[in-house]
PDB file of N, CA and C in Angstrom:
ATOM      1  N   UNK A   1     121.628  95.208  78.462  1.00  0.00           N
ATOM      2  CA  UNK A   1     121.403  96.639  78.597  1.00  0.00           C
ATOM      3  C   UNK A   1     122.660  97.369  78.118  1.00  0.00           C
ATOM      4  N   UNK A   2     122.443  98.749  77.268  1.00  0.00           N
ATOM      5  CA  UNK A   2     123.872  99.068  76.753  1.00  0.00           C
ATOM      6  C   UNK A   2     124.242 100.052  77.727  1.00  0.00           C
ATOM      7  N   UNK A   3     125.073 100.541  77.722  1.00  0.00           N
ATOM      8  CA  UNK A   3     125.647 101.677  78.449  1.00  0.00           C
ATOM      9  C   UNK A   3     125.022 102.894  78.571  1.00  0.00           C
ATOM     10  N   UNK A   4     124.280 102.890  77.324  1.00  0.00           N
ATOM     11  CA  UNK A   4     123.679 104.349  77.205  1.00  0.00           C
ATOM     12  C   UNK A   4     122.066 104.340  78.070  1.00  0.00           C
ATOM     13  N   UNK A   5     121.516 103.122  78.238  1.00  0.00           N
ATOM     14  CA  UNK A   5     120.091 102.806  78.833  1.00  0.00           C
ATOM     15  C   UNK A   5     121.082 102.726  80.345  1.00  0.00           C
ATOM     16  N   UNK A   6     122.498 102.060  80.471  1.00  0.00           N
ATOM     17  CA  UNK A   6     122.592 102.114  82.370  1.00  0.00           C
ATOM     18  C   UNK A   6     122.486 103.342  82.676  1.00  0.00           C
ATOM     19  N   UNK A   7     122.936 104.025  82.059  1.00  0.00           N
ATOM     20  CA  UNK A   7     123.343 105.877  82.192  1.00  0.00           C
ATOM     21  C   UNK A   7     121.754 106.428  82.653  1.00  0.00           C
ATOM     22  N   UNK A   8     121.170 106.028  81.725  1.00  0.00           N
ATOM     23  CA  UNK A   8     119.837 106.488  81.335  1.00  0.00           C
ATOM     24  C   UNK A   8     119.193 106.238  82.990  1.00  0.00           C
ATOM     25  N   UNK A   9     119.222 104.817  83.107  1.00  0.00           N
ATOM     26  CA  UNK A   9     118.644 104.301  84.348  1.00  0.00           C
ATOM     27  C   UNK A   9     119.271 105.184  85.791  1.00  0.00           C
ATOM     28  N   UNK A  10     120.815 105.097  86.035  1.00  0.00           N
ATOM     29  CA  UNK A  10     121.075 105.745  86.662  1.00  0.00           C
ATOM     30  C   UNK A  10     120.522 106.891  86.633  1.00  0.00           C
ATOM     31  N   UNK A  11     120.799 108.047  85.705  1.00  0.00           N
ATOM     32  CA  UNK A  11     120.177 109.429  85.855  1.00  0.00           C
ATOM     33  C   UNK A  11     118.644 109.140  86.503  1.00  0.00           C
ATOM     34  N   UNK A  12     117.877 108.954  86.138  1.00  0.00           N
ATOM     35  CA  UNK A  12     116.394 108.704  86.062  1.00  0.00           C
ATOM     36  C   UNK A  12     116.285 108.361  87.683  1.00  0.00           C
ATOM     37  N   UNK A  13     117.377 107.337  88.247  1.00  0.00           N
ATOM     38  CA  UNK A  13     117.345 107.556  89.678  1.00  0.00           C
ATOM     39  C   UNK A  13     118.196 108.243  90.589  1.00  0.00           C
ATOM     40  N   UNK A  14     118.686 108.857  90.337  1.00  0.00           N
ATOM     41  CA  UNK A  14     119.208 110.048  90.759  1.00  0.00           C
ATOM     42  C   UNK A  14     117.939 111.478  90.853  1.00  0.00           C
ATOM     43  N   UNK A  15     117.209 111.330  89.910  1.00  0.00           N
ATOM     44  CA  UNK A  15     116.264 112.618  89.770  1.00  0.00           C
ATOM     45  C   UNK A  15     115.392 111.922  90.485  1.00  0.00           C
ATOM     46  N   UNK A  16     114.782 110.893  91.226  1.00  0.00           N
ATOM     47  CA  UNK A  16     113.985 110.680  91.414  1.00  0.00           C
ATOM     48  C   UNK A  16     114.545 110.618  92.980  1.00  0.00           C
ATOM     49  N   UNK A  17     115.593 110.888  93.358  1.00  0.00           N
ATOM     50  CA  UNK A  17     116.243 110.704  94.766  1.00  0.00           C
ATOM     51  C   UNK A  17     116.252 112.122  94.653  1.00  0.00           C
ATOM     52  N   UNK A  18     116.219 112.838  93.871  1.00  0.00           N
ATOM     53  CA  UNK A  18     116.518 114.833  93.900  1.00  0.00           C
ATOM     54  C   UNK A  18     115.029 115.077  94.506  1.00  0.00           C
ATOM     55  N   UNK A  19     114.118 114.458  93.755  1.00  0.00           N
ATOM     56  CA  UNK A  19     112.703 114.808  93.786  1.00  0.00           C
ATOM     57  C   UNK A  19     112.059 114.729  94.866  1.00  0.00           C
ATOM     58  N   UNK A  20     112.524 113.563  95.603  1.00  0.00           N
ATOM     59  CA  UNK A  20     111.879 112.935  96.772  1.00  0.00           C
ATOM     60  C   UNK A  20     112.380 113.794  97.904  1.00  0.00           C
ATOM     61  N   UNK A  21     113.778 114.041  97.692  1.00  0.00           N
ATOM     62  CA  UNK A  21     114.515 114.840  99.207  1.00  0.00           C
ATOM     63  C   UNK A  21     114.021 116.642  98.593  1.00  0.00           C
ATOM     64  N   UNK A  22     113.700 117.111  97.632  1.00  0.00           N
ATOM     65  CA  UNK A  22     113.536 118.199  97.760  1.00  0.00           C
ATOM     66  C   UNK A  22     111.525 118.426  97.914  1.00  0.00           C
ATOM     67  N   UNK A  23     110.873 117.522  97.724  1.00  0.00           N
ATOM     68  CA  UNK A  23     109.762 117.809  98.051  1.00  0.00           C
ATOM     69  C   UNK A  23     109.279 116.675  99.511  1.00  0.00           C
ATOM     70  N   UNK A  24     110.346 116.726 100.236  1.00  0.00           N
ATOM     71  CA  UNK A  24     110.114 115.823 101.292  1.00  0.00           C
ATOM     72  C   UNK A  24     108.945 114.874 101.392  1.00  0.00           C
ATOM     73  N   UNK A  25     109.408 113.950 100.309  1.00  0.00           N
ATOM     74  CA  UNK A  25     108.647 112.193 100.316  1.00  0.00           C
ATOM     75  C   UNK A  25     109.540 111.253 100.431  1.00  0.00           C
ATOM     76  N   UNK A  26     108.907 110.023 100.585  1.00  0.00           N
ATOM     77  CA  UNK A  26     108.986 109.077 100.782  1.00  0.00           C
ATOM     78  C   UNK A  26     109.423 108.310  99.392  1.00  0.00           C
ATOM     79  N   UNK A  27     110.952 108.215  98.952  1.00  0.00           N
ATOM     80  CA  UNK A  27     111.344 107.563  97.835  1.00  0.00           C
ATOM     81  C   UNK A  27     110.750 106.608  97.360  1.00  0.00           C
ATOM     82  N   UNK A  28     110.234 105.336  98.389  1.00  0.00           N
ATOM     83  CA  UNK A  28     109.237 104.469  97.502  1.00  0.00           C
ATOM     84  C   UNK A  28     108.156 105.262  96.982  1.00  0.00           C
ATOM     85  N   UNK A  29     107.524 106.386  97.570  1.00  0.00           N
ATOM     86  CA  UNK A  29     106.433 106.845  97.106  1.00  0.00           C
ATOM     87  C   UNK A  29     106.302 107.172  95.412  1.00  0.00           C
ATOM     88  N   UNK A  30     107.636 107.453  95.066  1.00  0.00           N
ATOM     89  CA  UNK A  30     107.780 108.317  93.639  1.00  0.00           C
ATOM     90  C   UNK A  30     108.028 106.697  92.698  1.00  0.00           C
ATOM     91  N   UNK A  31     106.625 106.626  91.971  1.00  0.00           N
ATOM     92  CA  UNK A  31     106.431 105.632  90.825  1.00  0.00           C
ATOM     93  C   UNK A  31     106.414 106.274  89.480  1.00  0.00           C
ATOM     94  N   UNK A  32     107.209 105.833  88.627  1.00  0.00           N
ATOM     95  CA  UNK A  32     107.145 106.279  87.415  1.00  0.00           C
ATOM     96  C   UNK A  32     105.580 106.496  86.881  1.00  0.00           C
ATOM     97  N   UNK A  33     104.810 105.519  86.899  1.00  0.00           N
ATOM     98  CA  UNK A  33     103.244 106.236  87.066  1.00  0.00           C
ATOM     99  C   UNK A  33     102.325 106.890  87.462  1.00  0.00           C
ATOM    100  N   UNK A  34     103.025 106.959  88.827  1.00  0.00           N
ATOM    101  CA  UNK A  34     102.657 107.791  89.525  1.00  0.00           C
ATOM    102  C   UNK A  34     102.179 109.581  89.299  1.00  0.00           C
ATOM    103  N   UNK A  35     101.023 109.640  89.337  1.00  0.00           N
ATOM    104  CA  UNK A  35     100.070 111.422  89.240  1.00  0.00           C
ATOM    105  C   UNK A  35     100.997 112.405  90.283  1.00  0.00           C
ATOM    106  N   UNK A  36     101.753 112.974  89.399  1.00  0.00           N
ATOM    107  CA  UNK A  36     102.044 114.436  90.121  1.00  0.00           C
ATOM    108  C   UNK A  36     100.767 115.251  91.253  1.00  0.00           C
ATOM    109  N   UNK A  37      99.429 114.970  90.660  1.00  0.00           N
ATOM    110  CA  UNK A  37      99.000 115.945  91.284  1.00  0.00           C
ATOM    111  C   UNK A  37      98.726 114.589  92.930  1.00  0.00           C
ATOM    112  N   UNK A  38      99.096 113.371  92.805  1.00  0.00           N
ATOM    113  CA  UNK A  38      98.783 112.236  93.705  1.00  0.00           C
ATOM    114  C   UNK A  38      99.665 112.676  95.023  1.00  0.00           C
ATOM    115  N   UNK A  39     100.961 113.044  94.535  1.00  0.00           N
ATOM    116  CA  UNK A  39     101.505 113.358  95.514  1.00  0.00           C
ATOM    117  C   UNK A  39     101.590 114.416  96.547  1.00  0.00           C
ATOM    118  N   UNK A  40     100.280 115.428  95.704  1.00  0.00           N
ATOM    119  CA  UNK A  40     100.330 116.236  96.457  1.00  0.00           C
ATOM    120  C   UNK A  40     101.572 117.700  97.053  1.00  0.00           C
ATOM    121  N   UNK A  41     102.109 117.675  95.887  1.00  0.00           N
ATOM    122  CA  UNK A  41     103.370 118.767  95.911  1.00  0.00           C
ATOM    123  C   UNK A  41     102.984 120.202  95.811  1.00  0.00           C
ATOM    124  N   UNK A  42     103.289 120.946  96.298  1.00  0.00           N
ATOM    125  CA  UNK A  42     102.908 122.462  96.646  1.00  0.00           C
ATOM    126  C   UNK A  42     103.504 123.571  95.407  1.00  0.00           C
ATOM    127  N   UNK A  43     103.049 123.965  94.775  1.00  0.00           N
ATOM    128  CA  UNK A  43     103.468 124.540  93.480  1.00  0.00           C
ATOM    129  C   UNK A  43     105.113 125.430  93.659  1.00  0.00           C
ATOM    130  N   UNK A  44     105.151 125.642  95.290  1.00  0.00           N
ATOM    131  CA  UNK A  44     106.215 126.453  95.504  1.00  0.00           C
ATOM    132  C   UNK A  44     107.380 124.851  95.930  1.00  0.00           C
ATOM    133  N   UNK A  45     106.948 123.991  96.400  1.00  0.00           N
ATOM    134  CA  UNK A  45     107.959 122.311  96.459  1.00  0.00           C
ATOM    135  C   UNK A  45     107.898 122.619  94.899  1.00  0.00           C
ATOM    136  N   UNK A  46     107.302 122.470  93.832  1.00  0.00           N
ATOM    137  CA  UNK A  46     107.587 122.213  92.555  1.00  0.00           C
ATOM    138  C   UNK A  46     108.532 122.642  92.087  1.00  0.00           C
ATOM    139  N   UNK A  47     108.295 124.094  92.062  1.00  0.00           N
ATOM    140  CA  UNK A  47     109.392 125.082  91.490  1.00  0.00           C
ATOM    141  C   UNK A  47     111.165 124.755  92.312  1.00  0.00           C
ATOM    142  N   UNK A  48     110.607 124.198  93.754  1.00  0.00           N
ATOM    143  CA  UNK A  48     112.201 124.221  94.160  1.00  0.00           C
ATOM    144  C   UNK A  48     112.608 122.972  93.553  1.00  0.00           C
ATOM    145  N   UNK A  49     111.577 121.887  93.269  1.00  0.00           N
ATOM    146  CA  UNK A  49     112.556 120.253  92.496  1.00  0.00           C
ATOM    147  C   UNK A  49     113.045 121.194  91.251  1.00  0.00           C
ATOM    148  N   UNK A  50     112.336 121.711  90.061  1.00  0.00           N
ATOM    149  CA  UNK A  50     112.957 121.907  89.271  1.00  0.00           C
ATOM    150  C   UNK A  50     114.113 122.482  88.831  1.00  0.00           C
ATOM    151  N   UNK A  51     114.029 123.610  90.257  1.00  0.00           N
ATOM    152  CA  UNK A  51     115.620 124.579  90.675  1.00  0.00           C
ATOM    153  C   UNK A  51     116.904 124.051  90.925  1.00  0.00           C
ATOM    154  N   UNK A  52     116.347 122.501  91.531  1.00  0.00           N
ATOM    155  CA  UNK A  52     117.578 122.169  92.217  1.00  0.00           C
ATOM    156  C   UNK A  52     118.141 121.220  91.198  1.00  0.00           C
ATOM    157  N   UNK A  53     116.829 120.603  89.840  1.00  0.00           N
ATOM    158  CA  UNK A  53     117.733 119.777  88.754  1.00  0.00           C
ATOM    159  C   UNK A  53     118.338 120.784  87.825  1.00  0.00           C
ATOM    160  N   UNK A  54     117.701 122.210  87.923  1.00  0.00           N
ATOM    161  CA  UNK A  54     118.626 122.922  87.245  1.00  0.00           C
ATOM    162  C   UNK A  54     119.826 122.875  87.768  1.00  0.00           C
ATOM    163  N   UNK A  55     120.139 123.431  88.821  1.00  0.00           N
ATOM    164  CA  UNK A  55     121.787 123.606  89.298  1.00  0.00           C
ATOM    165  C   UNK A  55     122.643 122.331  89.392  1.00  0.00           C
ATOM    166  N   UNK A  56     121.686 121.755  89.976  1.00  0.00           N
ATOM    167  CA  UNK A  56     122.635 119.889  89.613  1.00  0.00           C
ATOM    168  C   UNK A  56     122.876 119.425  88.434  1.00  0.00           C
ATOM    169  N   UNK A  57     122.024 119.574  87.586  1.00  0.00           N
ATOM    170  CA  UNK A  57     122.541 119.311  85.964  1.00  0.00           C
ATOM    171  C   UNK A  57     122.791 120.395  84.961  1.00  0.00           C
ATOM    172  N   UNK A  58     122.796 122.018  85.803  1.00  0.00           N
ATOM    173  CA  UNK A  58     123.122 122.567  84.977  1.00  0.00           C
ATOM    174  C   UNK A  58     122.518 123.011  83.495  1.00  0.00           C
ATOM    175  N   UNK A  59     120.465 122.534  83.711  1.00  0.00           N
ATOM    176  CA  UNK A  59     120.231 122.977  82.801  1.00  0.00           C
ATOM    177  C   UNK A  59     119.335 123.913  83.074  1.00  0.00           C
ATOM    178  N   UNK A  60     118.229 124.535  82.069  1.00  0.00           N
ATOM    179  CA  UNK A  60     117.103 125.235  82.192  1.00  0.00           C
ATOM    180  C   UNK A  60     116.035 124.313  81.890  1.00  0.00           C
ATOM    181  N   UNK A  61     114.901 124.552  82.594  1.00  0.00           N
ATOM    182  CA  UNK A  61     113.659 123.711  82.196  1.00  0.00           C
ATOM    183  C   UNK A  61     112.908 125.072  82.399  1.00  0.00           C
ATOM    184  N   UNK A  62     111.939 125.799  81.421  1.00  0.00           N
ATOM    185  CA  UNK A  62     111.194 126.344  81.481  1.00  0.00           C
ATOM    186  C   UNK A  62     110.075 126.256  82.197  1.00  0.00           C
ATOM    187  N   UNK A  63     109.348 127.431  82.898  1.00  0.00           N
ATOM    188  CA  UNK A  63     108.180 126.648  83.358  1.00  0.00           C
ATOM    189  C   UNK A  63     106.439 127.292  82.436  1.00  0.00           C
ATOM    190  N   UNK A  64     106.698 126.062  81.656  1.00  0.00           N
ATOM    191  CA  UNK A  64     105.517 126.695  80.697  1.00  0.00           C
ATOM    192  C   UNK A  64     104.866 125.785  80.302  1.00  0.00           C
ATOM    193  N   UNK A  65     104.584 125.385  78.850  1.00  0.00           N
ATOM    194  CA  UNK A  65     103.150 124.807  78.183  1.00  0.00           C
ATOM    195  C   UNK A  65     104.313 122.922  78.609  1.00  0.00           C
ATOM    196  N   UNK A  66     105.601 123.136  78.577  1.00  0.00           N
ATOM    197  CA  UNK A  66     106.450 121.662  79.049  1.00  0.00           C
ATOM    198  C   UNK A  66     105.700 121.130  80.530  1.00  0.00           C
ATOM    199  N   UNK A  67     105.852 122.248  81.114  1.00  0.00           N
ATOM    200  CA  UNK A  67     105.661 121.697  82.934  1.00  0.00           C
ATOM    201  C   UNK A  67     103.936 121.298  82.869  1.00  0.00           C
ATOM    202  N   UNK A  68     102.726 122.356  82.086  1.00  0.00           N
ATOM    203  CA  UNK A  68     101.602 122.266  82.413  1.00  0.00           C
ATOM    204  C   UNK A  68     101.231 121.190  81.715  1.00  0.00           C
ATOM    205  N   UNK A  69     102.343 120.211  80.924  1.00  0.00           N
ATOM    206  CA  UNK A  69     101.322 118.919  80.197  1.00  0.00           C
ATOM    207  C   UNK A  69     101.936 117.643  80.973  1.00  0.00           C
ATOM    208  N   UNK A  70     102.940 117.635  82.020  1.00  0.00           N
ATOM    209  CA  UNK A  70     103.261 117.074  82.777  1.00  0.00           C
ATOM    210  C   UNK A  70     102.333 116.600  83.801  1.00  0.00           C
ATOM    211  N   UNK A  71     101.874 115.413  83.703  1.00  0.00           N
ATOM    212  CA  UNK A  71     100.768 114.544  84.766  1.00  0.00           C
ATOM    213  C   UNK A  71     101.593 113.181  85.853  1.00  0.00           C
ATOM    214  N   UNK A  72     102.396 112.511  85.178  1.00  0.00           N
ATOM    215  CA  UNK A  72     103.238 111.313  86.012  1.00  0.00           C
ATOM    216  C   UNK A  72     104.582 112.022  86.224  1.00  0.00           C
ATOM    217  N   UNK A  73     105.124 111.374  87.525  1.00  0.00           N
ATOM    218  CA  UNK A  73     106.555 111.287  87.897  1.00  0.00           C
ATOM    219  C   UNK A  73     107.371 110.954  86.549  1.00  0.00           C
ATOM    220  N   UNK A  74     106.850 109.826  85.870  1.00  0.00           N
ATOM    221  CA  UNK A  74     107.473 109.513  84.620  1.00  0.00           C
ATOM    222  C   UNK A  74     107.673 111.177  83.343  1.00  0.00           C
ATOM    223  N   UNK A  75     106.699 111.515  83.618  1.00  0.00           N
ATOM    224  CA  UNK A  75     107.060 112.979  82.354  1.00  0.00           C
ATOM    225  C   UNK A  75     107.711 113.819  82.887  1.00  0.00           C
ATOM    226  N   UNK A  76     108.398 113.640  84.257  1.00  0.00           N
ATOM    227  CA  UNK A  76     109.257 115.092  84.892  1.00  0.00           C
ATOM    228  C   UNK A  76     110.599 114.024  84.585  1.00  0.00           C
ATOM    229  N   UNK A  77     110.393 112.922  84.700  1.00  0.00           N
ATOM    230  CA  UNK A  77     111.862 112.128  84.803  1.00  0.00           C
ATOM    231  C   UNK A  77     112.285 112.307  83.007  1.00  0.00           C
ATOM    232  N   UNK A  78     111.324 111.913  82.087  1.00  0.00           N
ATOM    233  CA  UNK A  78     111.531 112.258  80.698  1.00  0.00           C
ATOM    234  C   UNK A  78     112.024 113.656  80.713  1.00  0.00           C
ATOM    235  N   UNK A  79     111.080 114.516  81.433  1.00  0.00           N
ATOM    236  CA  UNK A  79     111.725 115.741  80.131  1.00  0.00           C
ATOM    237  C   UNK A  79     112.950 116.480  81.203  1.00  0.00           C
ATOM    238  N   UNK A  80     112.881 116.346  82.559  1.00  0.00           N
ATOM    239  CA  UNK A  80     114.622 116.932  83.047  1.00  0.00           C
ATOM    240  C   UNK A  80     115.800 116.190  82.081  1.00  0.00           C
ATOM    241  N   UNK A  81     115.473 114.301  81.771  1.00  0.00           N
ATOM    242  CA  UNK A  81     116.788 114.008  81.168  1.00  0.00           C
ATOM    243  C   UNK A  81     116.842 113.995  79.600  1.00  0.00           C
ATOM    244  N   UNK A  82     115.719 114.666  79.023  1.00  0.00           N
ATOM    245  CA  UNK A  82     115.795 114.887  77.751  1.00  0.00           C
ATOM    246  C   UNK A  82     116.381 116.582  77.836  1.00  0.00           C
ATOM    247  N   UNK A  83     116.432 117.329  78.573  1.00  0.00           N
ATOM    248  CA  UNK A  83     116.898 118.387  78.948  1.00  0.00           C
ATOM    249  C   UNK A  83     118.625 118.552  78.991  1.00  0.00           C
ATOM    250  N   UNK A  84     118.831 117.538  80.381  1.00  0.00           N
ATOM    251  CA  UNK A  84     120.072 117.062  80.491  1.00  0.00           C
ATOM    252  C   UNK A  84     121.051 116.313  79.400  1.00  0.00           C
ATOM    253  N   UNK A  85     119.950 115.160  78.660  1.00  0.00           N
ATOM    254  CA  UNK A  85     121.091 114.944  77.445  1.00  0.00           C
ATOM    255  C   UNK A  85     121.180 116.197  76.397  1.00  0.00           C
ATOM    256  N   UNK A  86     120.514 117.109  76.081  1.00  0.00           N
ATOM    257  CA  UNK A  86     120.361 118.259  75.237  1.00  0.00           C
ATOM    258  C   UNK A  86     121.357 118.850  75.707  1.00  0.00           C
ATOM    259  N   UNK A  87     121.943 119.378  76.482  1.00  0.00           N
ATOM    260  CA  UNK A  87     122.640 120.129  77.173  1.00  0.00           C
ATOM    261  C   UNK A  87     123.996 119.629  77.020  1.00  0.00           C
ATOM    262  N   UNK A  88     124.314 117.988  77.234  1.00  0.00           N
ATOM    263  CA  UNK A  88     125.457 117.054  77.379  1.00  0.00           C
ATOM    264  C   UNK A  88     125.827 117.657  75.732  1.00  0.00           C
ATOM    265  N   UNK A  89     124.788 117.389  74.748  1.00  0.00           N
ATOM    266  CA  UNK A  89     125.338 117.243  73.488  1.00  0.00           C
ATOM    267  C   UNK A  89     125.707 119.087  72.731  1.00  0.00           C
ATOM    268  N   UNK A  90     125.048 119.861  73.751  1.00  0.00           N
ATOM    269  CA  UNK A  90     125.335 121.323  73.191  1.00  0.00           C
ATOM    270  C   UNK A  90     127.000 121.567  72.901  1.00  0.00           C
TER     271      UNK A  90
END
């Protein structure tokens, strides 16, 4: 594994430890396959996970046609750290 996939891995669980404590679940619960709408998150829990990876990583994630094609835990973990490396490289 190179450095840039540990990084990768780390981040990816880090957001997924952001996700879990700000929409109060159960960390095993959050599977990278796992259906957003499975978990049952409250559109106003939504908006606060995404608030709080803004201020923790310091980026913007819009909430638009990005958030409404979002279905798995896996496409919020993609596009916050495709966000976050965008931002690293600005």
């Amino acid at each position: 594994m190179s450095n840039g996939d540990a990084e990768n891995k780390k981040l990816q669980n880090d957001l997924l430890d952001l996700v879990a404590e700000e929409a109060m679940l159960e960390r095993a619960d959050l599977q990278a396959s796992t259906k957003l709408e499975a978990l049952d998150i409250a559109s106003a829990d939504f908006v606060m996970i995404l608030m709080a990876i803004e201020e923790k990583y310091d980026v913007y994630i819009s909430v638009d046609n990005e958030i409404a094609e979002m279905t798995t835990v896996q496409d919020l973990l993609d596009l916050a750290t495709q966000k976050i490396a965008a931002e690293k490289g600005a």
